[in-house]
N, C-alpha and C. Protein backbone atom coordinates (compact mmCIF):
# COMPACT_ATOMS: atom_id res chain seq x y z
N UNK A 1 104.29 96.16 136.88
CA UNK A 1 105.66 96.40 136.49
C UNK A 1 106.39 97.07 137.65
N UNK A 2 107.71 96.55 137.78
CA UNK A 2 108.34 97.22 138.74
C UNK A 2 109.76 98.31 137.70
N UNK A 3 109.81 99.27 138.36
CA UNK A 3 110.52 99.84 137.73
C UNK A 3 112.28 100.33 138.58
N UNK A 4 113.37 99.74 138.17
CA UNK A 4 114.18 100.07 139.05
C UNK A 4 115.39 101.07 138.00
N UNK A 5 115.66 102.50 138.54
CA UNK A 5 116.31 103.37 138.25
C UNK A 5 117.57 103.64 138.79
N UNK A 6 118.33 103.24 138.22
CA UNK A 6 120.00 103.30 139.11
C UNK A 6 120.17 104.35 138.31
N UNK A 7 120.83 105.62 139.22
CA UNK A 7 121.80 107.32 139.11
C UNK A 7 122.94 107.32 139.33
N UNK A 8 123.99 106.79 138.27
CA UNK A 8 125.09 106.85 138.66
C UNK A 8 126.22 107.27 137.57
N UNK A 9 127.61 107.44 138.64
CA UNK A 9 128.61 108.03 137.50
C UNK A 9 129.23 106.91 136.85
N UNK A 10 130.01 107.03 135.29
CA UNK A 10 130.47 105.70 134.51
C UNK A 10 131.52 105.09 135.67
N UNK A 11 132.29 103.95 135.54
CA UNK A 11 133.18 103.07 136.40
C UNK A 11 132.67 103.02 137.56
N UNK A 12 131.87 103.19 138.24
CA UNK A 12 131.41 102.78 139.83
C UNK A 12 131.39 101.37 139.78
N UNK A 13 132.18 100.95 140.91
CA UNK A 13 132.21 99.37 140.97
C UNK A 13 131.34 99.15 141.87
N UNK A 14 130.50 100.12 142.77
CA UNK A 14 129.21 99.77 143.67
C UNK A 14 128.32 99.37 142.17
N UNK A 15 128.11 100.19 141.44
CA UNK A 15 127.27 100.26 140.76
C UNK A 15 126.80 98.80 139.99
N UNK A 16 128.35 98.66 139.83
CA UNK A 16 128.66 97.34 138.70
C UNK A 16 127.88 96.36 139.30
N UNK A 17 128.27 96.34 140.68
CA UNK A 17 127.93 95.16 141.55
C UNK A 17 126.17 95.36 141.66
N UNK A 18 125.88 96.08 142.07
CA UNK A 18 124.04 96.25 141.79
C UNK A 18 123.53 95.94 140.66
N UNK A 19 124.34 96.52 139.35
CA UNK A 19 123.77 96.10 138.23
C UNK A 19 123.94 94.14 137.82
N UNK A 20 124.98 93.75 138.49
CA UNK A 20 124.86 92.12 138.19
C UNK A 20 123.64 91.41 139.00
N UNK A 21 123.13 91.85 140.11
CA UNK A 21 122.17 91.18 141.20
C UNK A 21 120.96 91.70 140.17
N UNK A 22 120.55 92.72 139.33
CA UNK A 22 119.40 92.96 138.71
C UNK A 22 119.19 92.81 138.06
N UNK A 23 120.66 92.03 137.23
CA UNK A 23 120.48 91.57 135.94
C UNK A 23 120.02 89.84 136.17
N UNK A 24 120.64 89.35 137.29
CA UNK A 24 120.29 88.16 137.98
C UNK A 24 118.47 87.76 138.66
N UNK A 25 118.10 89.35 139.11
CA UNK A 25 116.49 89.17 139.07
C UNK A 25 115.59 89.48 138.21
N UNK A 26 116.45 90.26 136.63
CA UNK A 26 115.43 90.25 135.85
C UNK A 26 115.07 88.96 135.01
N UNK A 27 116.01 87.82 134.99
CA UNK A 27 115.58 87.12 134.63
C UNK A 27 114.90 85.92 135.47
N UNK A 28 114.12 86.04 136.28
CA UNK A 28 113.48 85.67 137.43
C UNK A 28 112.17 86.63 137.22
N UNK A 29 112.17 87.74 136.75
CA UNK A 29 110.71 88.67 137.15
C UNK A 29 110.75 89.29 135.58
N UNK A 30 109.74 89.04 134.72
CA UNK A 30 109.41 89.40 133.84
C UNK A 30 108.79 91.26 133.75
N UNK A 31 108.18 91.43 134.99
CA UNK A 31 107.60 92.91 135.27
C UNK A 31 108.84 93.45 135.68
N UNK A 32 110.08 93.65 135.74
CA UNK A 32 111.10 93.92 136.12
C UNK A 32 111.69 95.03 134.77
N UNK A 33 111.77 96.13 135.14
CA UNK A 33 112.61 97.20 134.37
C UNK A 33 113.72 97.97 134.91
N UNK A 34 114.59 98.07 134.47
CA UNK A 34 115.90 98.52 134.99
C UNK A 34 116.31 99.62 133.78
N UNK A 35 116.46 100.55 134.74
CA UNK A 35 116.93 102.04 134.08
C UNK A 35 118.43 102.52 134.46
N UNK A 36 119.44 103.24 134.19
CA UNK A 36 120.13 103.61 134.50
C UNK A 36 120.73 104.97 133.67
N UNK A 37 121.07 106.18 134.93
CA UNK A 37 120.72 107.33 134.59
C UNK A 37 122.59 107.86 134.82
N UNK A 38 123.34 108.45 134.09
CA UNK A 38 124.03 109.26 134.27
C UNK A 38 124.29 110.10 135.23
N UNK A 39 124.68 110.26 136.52
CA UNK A 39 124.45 111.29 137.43
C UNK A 39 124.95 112.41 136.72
N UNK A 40 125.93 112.79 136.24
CA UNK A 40 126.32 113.99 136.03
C UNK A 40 125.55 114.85 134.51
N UNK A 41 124.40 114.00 134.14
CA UNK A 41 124.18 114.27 132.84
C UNK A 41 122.71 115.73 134.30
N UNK A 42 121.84 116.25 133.49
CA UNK A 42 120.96 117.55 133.89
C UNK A 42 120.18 116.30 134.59
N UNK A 43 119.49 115.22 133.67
CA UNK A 43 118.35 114.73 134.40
C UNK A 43 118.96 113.68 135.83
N UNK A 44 119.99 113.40 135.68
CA UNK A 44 120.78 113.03 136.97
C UNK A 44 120.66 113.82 138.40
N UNK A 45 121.58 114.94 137.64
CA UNK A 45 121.78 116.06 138.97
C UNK A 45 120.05 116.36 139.29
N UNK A 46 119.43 116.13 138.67
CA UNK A 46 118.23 116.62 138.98
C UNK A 46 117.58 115.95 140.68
N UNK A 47 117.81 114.80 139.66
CA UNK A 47 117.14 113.27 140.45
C UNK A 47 118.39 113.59 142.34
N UNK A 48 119.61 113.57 141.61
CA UNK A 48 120.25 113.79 142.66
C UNK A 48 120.08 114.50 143.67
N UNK A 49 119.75 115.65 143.50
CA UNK A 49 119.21 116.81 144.09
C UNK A 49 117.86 116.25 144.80
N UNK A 50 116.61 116.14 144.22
CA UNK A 50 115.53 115.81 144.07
C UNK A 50 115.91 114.69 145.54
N UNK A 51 116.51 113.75 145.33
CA UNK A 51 116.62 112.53 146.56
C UNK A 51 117.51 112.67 147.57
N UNK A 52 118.46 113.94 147.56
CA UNK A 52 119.51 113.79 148.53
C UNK A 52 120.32 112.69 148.48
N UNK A 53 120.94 112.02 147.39
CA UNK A 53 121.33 111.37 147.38
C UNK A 53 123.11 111.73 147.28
N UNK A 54 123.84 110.74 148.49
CA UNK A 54 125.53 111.29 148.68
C UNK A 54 126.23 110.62 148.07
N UNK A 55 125.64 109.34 147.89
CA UNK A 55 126.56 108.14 147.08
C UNK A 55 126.27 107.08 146.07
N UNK A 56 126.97 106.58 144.93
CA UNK A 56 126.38 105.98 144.11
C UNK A 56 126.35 104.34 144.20
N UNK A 57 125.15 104.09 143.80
CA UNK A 57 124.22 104.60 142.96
C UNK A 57 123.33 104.83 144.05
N UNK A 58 122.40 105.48 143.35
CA UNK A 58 121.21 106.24 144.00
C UNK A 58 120.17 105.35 143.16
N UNK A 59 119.50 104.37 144.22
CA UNK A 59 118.76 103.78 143.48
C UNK A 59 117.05 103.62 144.10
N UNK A 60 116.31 104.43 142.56
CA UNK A 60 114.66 104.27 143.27
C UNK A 60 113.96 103.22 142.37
N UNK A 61 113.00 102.97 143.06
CA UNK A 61 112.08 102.00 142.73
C UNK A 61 110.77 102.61 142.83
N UNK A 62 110.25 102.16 141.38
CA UNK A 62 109.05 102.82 140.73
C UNK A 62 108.88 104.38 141.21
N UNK A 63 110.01 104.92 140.70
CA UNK A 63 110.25 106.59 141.13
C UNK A 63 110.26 106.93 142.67
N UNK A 64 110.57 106.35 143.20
CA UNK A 64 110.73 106.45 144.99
C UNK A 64 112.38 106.02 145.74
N UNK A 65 112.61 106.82 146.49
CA UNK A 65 114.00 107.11 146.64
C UNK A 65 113.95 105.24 147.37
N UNK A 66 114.99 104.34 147.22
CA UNK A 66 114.88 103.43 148.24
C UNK A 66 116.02 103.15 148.48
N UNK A 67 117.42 103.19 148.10
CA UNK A 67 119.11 103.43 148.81
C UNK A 67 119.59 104.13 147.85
N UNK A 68 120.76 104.03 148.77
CA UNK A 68 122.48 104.70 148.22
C UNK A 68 123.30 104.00 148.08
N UNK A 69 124.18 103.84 147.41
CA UNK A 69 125.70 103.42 147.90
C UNK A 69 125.72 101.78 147.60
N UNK A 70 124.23 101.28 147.06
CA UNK A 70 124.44 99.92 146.50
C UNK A 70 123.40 99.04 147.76
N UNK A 71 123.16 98.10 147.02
CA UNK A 71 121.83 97.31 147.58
C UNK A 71 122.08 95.63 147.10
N UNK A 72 121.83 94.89 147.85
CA UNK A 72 121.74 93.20 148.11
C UNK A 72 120.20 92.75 147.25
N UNK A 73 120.88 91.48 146.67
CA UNK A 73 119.70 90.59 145.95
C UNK A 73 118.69 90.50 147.03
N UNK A 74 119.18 90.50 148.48
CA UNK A 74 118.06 89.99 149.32
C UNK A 74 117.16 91.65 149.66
N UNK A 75 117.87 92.54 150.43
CA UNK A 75 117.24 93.87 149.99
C UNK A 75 116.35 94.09 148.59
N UNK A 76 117.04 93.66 147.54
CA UNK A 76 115.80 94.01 146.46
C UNK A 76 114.36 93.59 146.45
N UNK A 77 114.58 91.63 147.05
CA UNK A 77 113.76 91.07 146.68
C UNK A 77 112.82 91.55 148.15
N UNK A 78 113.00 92.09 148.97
CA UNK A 78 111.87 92.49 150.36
C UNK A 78 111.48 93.55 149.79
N UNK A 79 112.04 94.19 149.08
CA UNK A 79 110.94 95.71 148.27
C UNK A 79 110.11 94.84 147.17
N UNK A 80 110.86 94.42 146.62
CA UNK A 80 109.68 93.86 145.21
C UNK A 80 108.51 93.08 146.18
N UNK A 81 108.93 92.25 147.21
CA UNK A 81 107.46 91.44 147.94
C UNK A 81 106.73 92.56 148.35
N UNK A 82 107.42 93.05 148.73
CA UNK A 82 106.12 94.44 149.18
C UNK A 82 105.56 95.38 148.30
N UNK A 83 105.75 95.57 146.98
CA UNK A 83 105.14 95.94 146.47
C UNK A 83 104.05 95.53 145.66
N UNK A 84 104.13 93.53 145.98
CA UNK A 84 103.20 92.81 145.10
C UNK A 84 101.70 92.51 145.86
């Protein structure tokens, strides 16, 4: 299972845009989980803190910091090969 955790605040249009490319590879990858966390909620700021993260979304994979600020179908899919 891959696990992908987007940290972000409501209306981010980075965000929006990450969340359509993952909604586009989860139906392509069945081990594919997609989380998405509130930044401003405690377990946010936490994570925020926790990753140094400056811009949204703050997005890790299988609990590991791997960007900021928004990420490409093709970026996703070179982390998921490497993790298989």
């Amino acid at each position: 299972m891959i696990k992908v955790t987007l940290i972000r605040p409501k209306g981010c249009t980075h965000c929006i845009a990450v969340k359509k490319v993952l909604e586009k590879l989860l139906k392509e990858n069945s081990n594919l989980v997609v989380e998405e966390i509130d930044m401003v909620t405690p377990e946010g700021q936490a994570l925020v803190q926790k990753h140094g993260i400056l811009s949204s979304p703050g997005i890790l994979v299988n609990d590991e910091f791997f960007m900021m600020g928004g990420a490409t179908e093709d970026q996703f899919r070179k982390k998921f090969e490497g993790l298989r």
